[in-house]
Protein backbone atom coordinates (compact mmCIF):
# COMPACT_ATOMS: atom_id res chain seq x y z
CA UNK A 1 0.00 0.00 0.00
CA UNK A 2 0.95 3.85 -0.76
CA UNK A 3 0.23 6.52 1.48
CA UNK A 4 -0.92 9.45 -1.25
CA UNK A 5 -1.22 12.91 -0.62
CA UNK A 6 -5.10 13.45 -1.50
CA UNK A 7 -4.25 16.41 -3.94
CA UNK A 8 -2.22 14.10 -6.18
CA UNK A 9 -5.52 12.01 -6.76
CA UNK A 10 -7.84 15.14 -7.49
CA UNK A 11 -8.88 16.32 -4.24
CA UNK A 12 -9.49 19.98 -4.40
CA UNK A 13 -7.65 20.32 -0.97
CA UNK A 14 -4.93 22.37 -1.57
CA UNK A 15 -4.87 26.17 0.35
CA UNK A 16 -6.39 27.53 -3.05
CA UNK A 17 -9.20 25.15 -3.29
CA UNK A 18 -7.59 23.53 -6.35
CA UNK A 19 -5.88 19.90 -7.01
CA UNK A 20 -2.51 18.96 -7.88
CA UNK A 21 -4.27 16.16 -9.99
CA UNK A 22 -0.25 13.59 -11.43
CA UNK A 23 -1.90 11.51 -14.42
CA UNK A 24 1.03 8.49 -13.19
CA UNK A 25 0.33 9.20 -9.47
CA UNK A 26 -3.63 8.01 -10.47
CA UNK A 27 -2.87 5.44 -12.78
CA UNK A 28 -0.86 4.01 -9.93
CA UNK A 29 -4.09 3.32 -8.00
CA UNK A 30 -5.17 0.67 -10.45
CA UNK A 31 -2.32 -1.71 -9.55
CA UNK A 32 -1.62 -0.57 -5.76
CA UNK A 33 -3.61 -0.05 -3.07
CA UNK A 34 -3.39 3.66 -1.74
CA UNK A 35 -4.49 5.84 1.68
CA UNK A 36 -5.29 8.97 0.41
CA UNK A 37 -4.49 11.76 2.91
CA UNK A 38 -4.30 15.57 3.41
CA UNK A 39 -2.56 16.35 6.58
CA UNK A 40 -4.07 19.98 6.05
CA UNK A 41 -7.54 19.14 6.44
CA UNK A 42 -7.23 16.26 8.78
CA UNK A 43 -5.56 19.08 11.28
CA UNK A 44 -9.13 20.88 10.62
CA UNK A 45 -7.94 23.73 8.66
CA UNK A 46 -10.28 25.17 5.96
CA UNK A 47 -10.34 24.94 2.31
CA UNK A 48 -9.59 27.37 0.97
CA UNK A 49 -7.09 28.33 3.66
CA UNK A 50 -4.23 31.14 4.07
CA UNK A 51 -1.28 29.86 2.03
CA UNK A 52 1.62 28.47 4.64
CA UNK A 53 4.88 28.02 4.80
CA UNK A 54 7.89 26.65 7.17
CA UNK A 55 10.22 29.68 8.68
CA UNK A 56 12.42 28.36 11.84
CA UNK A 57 10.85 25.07 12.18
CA UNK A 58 7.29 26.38 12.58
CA UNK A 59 4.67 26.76 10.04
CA UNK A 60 3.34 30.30 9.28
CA UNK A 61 0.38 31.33 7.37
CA UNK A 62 -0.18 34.47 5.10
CA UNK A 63 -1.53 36.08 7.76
CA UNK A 64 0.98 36.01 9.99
CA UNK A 65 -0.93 33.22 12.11
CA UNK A 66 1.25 30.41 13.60
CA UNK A 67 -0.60 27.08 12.35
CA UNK A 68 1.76 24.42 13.68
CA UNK A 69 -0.37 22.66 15.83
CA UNK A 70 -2.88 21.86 13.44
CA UNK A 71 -0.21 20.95 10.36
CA UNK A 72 1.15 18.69 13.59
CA UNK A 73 -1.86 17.32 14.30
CA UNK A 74 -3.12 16.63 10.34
CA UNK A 75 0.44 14.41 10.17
CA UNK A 76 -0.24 12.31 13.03
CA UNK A 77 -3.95 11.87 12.03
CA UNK A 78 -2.72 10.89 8.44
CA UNK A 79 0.02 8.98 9.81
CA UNK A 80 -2.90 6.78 12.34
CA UNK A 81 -5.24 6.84 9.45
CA UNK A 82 -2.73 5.28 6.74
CA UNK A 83 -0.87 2.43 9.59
CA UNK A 84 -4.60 1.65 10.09
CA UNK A 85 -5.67 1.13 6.18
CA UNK A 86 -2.67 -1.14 6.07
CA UNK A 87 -3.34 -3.38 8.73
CA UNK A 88 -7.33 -3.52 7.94
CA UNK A 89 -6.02 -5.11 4.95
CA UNK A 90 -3.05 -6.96 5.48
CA UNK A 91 -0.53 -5.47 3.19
CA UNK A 92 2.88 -3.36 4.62
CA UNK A 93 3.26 0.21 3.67
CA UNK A 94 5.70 0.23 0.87
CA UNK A 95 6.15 4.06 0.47
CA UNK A 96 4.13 7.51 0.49
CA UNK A 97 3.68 9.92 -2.30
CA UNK A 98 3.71 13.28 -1.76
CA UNK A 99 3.58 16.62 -2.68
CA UNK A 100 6.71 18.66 -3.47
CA UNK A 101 7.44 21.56 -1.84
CA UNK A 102 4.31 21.36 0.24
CA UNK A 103 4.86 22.50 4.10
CA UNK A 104 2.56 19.45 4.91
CA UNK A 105 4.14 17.00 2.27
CA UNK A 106 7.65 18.71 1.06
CA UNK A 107 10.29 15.85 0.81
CA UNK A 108 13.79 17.52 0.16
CA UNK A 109 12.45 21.29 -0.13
CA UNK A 110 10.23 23.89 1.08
CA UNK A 111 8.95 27.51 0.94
CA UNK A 112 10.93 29.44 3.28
CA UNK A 113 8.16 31.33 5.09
CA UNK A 114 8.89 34.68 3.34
CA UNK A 115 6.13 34.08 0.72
CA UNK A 116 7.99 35.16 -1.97
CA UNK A 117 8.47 31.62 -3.60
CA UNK A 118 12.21 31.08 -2.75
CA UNK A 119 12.92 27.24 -1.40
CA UNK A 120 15.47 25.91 1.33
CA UNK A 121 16.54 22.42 2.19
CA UNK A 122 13.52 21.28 4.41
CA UNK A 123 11.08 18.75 4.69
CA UNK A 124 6.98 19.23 5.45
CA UNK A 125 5.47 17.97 8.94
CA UNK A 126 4.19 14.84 7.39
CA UNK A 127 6.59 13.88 5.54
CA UNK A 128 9.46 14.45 8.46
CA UNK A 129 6.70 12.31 10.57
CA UNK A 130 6.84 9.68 7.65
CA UNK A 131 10.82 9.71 7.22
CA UNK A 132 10.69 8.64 11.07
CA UNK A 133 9.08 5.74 11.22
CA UNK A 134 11.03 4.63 8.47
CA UNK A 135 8.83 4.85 5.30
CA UNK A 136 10.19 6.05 1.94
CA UNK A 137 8.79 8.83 0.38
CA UNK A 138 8.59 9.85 -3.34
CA UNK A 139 7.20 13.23 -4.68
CA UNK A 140 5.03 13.03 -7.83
CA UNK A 141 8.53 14.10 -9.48
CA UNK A 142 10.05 11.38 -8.81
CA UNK A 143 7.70 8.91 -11.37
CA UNK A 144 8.78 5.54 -10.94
């Protein structure tokens, strides 16, 4: 089974309301089981939503609003949700696919909380929650 960030698959659940629909990510679904998850919205914050990004290891809206907690919260709700789906069915958790660059999802890089769309070496809350309990993690870049 694949853990899937839920915008990949068509979700409108990104901060804009919109998807991040990856034609290879879906097609994926048709030989794999998947747990589709967003982090965002499982941490209860709205769609659409103040745009967020990671400055000094805590994530910042727009707005100025400090929305840790809840990106904290969505990752260990996703996390529970997707170890859950797995054993329900028997099958191990063979990776997660995620979104790039996302503060929830972000593998390698991620916005650097000035809003002004320059990256930094970072990872998102869910996917550093991921990376520690050992499960690989692919962003829909990284087709394979």
């Amino acid at each position: 089974m694949y853990i899937v960030s839920a915008c990949l698959l068509g979700e409108p659940c990104r901060y804009d309301g919109n998807d991040n629909l990856t034609d290879w990510v879906k097609e994926l679904t048709e030989d794999h089981t998947v747990c589709m998850v967003c982090p965002e919205t499982l941490g209860k914050l709205s769609v659409p939503r103040p745009k967020s990004e990671i400055k000094d290891g805590a994530v910042i809206n727009e707005e100025g609003e400090d929305v840790t907690k809840a990106f904290e919260d969505g990752a260990r709700i996703a996390y529970i949700r997707a170890v859950a789906a797995a054993m329900s069915i028997g099958e191990e958790i063979e990776g997660a696919i995620l979104k790039s660059n996302s503060p929830s999802c972000g593998k390698d890089k991620v916005y650097d909380g000035t809003f002004t769309g320059t990256m930094v070496d970072g990872e998102g809350i869910f996917a550093k929650t991921l990376r520690e309990h050992g499960i690989k993690i692919y962003t829909e870049k990284e087709k394979f």
